[in-house]
N, C-alpha and C. Protein backbone atom coordinates (compact mmCIF):
# COMPACT_ATOMS: atom_id res chain seq x y z
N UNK A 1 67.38 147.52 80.99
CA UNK A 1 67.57 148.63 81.91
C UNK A 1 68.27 148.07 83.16
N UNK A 2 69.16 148.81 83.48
CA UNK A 2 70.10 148.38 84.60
C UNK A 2 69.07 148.93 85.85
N UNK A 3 69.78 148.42 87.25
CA UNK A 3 69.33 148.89 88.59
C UNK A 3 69.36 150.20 88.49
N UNK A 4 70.46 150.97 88.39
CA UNK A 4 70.91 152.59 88.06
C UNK A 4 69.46 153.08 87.84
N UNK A 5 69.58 152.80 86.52
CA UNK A 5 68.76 153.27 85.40
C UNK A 5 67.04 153.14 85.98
N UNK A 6 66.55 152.25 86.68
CA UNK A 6 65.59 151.55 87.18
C UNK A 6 65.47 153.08 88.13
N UNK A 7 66.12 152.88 88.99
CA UNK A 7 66.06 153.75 90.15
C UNK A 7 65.86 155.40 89.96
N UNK A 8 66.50 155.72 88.61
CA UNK A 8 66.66 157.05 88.09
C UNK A 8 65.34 157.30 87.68
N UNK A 9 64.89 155.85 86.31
CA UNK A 9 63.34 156.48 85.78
C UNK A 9 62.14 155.86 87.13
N UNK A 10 62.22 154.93 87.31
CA UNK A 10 61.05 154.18 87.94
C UNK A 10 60.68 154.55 89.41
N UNK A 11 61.47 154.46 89.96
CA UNK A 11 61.45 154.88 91.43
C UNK A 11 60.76 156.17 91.45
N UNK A 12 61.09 157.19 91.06
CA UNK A 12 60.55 158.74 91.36
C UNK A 12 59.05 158.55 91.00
N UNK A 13 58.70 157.47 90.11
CA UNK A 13 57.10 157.60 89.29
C UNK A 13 56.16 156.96 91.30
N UNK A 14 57.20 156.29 91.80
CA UNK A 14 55.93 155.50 93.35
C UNK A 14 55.13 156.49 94.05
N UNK A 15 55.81 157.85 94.61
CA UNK A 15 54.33 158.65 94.96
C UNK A 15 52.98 158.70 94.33
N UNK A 16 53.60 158.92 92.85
CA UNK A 16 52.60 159.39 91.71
C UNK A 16 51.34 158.03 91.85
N UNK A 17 52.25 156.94 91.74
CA UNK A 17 51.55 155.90 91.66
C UNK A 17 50.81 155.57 92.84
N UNK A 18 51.14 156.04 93.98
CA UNK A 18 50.28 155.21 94.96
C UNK A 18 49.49 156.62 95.50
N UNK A 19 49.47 158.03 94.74
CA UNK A 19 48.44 158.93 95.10
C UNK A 19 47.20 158.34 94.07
N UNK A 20 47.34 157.52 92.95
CA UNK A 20 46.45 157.18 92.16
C UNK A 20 45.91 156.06 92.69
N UNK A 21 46.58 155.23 93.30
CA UNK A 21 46.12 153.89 93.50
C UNK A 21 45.58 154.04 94.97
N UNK A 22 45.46 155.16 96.02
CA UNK A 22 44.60 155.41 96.77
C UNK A 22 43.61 155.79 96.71
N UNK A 23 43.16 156.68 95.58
CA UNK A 23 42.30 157.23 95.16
C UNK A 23 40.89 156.24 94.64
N UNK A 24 41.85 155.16 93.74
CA UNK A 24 41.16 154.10 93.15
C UNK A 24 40.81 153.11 94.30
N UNK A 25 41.48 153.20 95.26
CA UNK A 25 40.94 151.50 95.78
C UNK A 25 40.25 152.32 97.34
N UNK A 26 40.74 153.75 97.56
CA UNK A 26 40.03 154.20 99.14
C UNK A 26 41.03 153.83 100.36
N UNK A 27 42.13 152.89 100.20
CA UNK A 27 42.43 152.33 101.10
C UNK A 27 44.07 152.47 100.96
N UNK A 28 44.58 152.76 102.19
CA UNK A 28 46.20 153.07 101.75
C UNK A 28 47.10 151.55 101.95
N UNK A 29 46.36 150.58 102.57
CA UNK A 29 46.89 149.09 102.42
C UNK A 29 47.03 149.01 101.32
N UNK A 30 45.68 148.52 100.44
CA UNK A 30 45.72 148.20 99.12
C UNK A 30 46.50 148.95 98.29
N UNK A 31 46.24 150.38 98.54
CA UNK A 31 47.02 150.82 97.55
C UNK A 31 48.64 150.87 97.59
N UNK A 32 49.30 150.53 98.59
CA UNK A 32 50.41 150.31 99.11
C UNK A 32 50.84 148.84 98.04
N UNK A 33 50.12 148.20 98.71
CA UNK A 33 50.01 146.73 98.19
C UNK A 33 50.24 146.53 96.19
N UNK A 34 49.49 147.46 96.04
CA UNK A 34 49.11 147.72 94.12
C UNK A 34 50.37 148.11 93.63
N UNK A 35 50.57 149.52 94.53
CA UNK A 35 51.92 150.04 94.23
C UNK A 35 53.10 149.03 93.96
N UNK A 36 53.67 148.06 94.96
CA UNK A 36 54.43 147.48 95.37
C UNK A 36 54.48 146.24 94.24
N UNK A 37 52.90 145.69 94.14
CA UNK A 37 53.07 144.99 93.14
C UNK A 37 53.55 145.22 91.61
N UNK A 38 53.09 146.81 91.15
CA UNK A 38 53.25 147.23 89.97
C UNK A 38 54.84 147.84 90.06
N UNK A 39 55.97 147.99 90.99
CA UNK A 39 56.94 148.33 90.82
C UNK A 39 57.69 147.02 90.73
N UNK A 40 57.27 145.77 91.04
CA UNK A 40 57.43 144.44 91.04
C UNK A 40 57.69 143.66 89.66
N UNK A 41 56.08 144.60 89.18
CA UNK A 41 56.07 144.19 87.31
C UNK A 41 56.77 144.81 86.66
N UNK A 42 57.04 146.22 86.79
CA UNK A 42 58.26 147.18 86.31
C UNK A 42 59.19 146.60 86.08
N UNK A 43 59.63 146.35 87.41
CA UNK A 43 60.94 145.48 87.31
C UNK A 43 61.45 144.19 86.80
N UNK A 44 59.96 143.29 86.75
CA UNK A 44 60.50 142.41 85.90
C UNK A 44 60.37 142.46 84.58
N UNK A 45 59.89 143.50 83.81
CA UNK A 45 59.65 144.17 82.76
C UNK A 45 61.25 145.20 82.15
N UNK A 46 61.64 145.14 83.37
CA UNK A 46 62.92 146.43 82.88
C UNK A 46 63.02 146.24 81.66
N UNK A 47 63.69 144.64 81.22
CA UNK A 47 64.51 145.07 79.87
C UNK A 47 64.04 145.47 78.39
N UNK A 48 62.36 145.52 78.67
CA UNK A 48 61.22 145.78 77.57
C UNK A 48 60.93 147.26 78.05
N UNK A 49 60.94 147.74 79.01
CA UNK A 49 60.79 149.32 79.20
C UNK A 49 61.23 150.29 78.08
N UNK A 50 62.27 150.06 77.88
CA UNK A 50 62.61 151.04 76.77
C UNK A 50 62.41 151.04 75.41
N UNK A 51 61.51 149.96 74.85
CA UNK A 51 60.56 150.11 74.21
C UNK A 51 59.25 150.74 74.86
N UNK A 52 58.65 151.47 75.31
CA UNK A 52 57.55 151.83 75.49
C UNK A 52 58.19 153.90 75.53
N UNK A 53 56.81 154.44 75.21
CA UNK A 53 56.82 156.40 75.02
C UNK A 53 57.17 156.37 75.95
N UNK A 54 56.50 156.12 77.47
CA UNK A 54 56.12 156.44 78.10
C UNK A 54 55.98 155.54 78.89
N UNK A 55 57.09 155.52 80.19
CA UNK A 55 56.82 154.46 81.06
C UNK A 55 56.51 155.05 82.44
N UNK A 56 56.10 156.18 82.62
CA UNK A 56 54.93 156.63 83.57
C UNK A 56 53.62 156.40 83.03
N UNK A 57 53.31 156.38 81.94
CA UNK A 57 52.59 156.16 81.39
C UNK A 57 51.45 154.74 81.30
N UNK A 58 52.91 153.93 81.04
CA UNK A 58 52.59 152.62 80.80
C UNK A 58 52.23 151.86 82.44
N UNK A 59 53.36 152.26 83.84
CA UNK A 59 52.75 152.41 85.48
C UNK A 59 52.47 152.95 85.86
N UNK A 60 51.40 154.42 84.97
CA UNK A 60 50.00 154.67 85.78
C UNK A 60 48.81 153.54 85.01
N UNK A 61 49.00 153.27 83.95
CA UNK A 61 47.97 152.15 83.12
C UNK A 61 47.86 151.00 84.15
N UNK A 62 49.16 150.10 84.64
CA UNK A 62 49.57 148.99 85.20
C UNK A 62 48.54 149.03 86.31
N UNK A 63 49.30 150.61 87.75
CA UNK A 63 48.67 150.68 88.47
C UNK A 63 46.77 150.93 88.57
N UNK A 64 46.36 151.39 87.71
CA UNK A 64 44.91 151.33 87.31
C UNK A 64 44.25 150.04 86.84
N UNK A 65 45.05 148.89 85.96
CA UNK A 65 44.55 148.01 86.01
C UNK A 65 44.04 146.99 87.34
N UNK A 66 45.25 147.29 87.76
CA UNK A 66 45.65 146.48 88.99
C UNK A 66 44.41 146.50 89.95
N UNK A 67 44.34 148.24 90.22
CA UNK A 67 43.53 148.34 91.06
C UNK A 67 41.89 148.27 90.72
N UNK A 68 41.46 148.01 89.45
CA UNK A 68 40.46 147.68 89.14
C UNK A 68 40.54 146.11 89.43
N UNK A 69 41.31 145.22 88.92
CA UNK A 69 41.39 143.53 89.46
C UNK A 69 40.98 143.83 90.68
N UNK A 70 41.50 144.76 91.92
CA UNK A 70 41.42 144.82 93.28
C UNK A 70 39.88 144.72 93.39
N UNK A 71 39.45 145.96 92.58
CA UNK A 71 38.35 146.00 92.96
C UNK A 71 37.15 145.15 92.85
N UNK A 72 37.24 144.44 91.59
CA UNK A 72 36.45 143.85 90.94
C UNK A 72 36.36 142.18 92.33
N UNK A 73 37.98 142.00 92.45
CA UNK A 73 37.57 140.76 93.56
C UNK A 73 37.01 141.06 94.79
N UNK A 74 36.60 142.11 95.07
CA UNK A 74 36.20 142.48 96.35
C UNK A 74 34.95 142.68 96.22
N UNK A 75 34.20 142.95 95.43
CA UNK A 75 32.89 143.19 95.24
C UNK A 75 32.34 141.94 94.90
N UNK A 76 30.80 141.95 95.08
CA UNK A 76 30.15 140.89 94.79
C UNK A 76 29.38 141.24 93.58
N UNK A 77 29.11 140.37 92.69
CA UNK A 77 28.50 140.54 91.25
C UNK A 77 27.30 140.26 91.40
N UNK A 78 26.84 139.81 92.73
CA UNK A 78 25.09 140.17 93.20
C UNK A 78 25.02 140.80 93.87
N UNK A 79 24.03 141.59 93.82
CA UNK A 79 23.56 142.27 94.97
C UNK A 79 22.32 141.18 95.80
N UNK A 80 22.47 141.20 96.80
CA UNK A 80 21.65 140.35 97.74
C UNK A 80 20.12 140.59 97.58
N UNK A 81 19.58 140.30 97.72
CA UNK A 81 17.96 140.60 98.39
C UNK A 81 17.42 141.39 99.33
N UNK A 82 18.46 141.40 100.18
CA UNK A 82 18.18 142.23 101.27
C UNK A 82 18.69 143.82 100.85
N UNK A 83 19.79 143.39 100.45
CA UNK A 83 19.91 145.28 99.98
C UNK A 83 19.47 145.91 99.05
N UNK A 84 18.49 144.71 97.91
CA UNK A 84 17.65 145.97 97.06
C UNK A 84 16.69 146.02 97.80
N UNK A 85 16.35 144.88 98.33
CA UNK A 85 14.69 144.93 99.57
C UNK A 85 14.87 146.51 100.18
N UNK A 86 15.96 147.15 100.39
CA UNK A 86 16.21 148.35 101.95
C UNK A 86 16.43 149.78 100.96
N UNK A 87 16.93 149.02 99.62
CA UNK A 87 16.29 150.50 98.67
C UNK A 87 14.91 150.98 98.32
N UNK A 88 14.13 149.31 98.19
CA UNK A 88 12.68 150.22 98.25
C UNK A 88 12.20 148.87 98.67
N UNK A 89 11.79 149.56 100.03
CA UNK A 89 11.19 148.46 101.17
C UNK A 89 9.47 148.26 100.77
N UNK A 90 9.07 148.95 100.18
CA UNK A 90 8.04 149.16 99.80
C UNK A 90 7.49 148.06 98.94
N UNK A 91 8.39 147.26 98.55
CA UNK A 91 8.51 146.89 96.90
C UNK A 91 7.62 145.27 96.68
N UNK A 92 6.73 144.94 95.52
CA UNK A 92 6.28 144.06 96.45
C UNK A 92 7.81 142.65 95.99
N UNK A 93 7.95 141.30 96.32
CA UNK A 93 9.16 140.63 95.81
C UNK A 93 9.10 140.69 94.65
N UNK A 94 8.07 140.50 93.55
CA UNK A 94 7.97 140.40 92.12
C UNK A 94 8.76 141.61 91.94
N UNK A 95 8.61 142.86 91.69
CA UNK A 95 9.44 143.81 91.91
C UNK A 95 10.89 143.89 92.21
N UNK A 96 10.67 143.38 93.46
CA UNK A 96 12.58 143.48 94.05
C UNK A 96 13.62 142.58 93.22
N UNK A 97 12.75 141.41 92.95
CA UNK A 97 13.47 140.51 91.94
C UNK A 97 13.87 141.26 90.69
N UNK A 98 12.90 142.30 90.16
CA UNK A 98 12.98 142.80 88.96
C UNK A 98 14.14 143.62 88.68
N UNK A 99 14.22 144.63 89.85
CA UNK A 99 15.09 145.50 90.28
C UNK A 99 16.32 144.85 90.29
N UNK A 100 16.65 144.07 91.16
CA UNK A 100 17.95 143.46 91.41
C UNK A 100 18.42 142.94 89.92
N UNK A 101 17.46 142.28 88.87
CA UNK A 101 17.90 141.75 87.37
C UNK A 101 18.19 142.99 86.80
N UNK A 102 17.54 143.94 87.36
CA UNK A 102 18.08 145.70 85.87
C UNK A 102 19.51 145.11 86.77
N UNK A 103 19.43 145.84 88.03
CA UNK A 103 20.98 145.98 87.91
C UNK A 103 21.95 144.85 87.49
N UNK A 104 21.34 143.64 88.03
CA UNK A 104 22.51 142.97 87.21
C UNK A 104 22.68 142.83 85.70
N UNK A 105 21.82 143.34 84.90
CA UNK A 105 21.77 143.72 83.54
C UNK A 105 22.93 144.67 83.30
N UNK A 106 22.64 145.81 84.14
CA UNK A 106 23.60 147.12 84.23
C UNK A 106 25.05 146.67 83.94
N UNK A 107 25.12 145.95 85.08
CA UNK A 107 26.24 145.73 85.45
C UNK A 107 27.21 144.53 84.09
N UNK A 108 26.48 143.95 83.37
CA UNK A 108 26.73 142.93 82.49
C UNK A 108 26.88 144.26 81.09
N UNK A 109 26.14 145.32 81.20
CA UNK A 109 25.94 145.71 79.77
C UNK A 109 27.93 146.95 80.20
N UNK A 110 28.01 147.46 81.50
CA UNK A 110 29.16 147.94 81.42
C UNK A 110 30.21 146.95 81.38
N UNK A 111 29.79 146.04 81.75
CA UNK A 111 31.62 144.91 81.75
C UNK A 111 31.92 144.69 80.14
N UNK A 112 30.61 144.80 79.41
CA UNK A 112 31.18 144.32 78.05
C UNK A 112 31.54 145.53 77.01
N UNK A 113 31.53 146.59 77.79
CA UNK A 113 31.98 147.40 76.99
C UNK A 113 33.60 147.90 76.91
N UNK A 114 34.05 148.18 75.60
CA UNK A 114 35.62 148.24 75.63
C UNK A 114 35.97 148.26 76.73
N UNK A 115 37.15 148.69 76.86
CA UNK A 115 38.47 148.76 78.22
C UNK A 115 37.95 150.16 78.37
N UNK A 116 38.91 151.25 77.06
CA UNK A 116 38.88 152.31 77.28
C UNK A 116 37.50 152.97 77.87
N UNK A 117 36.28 152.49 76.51
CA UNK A 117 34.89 153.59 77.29
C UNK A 117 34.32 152.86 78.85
N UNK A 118 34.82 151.88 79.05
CA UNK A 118 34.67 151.55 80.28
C UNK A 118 35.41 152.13 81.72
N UNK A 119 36.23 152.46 81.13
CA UNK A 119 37.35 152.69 82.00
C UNK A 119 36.69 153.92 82.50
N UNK A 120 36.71 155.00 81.57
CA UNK A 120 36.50 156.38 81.22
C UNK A 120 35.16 156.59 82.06
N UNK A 121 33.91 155.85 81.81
CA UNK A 121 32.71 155.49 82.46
C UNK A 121 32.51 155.51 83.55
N UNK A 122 33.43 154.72 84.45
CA UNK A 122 33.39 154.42 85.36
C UNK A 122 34.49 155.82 86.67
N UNK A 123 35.19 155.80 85.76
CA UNK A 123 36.07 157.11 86.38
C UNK A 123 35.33 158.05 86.49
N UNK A 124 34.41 158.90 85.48
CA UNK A 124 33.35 159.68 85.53
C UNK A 124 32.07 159.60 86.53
N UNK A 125 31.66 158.77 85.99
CA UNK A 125 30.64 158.22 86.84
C UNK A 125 30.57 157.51 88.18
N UNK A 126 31.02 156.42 88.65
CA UNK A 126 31.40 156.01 89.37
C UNK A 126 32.24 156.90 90.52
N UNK A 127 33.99 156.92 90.53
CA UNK A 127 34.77 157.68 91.15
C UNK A 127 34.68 158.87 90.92
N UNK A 128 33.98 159.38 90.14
CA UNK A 128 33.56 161.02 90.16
C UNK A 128 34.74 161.76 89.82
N UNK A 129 35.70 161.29 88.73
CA UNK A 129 36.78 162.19 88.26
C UNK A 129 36.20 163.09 87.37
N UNK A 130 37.04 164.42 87.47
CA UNK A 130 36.74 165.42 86.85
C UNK A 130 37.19 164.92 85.29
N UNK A 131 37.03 165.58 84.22
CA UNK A 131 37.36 165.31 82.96
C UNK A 131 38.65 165.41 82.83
N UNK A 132 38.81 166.67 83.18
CA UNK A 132 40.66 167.02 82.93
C UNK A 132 41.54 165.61 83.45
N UNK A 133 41.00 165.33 85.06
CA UNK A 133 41.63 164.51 85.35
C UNK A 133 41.71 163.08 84.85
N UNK A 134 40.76 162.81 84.18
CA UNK A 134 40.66 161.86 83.61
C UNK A 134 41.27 161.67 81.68
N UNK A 135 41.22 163.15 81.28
CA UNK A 135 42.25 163.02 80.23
C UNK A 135 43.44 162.87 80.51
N UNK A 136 44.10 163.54 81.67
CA UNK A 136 45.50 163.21 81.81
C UNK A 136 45.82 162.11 82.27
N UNK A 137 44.86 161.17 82.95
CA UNK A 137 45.19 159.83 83.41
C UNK A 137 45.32 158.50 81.85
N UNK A 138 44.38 158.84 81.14
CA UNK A 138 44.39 158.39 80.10
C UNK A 138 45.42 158.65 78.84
N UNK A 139 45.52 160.18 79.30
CA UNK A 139 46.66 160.08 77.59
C UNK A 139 45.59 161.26 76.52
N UNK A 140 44.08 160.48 76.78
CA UNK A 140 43.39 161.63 75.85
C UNK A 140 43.13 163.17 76.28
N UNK A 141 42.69 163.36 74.82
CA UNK A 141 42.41 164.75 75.21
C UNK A 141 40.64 165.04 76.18
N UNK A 142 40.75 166.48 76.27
CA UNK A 142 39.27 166.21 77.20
C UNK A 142 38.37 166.27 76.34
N UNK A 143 38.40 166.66 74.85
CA UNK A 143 37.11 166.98 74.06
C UNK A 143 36.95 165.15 73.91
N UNK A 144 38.15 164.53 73.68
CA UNK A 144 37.80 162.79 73.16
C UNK A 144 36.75 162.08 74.23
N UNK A 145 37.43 162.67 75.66
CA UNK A 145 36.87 161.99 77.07
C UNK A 145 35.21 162.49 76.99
N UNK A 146 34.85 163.52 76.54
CA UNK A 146 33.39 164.12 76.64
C UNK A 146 32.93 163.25 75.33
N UNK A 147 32.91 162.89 74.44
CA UNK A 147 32.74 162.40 73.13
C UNK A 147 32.61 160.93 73.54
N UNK A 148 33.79 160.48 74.12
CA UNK A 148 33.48 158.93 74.83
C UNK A 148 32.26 158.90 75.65
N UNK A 149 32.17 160.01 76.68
CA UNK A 149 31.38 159.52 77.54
C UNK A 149 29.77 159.50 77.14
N UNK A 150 29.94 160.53 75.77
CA UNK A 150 28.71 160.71 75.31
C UNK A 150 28.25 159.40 74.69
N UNK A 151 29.26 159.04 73.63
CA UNK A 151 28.59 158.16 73.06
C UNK A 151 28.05 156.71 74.00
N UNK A 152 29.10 156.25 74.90
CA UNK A 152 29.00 155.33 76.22
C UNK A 152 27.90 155.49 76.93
N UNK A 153 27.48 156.38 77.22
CA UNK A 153 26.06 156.60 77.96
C UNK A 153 24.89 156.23 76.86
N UNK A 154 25.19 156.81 75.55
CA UNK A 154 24.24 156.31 74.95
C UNK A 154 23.85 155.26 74.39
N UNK A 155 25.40 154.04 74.35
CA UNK A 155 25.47 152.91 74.04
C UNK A 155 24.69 152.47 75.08
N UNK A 156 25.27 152.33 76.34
CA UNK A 156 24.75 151.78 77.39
C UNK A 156 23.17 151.70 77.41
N UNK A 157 22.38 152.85 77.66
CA UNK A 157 21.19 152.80 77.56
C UNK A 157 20.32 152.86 76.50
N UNK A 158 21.46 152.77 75.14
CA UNK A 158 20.32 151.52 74.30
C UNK A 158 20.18 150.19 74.10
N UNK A 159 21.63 149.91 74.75
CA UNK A 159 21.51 148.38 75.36
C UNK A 159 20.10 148.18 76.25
N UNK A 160 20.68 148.78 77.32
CA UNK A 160 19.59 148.10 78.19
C UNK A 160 18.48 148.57 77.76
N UNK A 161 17.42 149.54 76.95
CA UNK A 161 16.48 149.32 76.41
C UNK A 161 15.76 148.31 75.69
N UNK A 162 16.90 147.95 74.62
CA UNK A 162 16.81 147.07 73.53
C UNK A 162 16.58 145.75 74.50
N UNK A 163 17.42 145.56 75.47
CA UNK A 163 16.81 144.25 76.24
C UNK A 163 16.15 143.99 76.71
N UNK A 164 15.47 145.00 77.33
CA UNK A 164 14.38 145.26 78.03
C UNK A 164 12.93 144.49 77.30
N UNK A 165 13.10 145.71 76.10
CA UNK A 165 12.11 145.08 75.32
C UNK A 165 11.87 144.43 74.47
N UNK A 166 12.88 143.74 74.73
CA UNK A 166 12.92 141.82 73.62
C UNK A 166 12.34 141.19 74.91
N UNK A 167 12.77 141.09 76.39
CA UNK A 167 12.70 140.49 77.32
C UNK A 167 11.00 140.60 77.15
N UNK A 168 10.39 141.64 77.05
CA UNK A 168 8.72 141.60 77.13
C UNK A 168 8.39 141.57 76.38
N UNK A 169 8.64 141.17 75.02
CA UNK A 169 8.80 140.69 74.05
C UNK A 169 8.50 139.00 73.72
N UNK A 170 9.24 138.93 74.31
CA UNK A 170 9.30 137.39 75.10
C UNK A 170 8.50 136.77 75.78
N UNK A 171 7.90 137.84 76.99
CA UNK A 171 7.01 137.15 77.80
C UNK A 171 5.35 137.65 77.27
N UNK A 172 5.33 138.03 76.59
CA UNK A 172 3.77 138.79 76.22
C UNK A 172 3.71 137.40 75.56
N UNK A 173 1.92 136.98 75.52
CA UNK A 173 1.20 135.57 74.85
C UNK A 173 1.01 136.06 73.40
């Protein structure tokens, strides 16, 4: 794909892309930043572009990955002590310790799940996208996205059941 050509398909897709990649990261730096990088990869991608359906397609995917990497380095994969301590102050430490392991359980049983029902999961749940919006971000339809999320919720929490109770399983004499 020539510059021309670049400018004709790719260029017009950057609003699109950085109304998504604000959405995802909260922040119009970053998402500036995501944008910039993913028109970066575009471009050094040109001459494979035209193999792909869909190359709005393929840099709204880019930009969503991206901004999940964003997110993922910015967060911490513990939660401290002190901030499950201030969810329930009440708690005695045996407890808070306990609490803080579900979630980091949680958090271990969604990372290992596919891309897609993860993705989908977290858009739902998490960022609170509507379905529609989340079929059209994806490509699927909305009956697939309700069907994912069904079965994903139910994967999820028979994971963490099932671990649960091997874990006391474990500790019973």
């Amino acid at each position: 794909m020539k510059l021309k050509q670049f400018k004709i398909t790719v260029l017009p897709l950057r609003a699109k892309l950085l109304n998504y990649a604000r959405k995802l990261t909260e922040n119009s730096e970053d998402a500036e930043d995501a944008v910039q990088e993913v028109l970066l990869r575009l471009w050094n991608k040109r001459l494979e572009l035209e193999q792909y359906h869909s190359i709005e397609a393929f840099a709204m995917t880019m930009t969503h990955n991206l901004c999940m990497d964003m997110w993922r380095s910015k967060r911490t994969d513990t939660l401290s002590l002190d901030v499950v301590q201030a969810a329930a102050p009440t708690g005695t430490p045996e407890r808070l310790l306990e609490i803080k392991d579900e979630v980091r359980l949680m958090h271990e049983i969604i990372n290992s799940l596919p891309n897609l029902q993860r993705t989908i999961m977290r858009m739902k749940d998490i960022e609170e996208y509507e379905t529609d919006e989340i079929a059209e971000i994806t490509g699927c339809g909305a009956e697939a996205i309700r069907s994912n999320l069904s079965r994903v919720r139910k994967k999820v929490r028979d994971i963490y059941l099932q671990t649960i109770q091997e874990r006391k399983r474990r500790n019973e004499p």
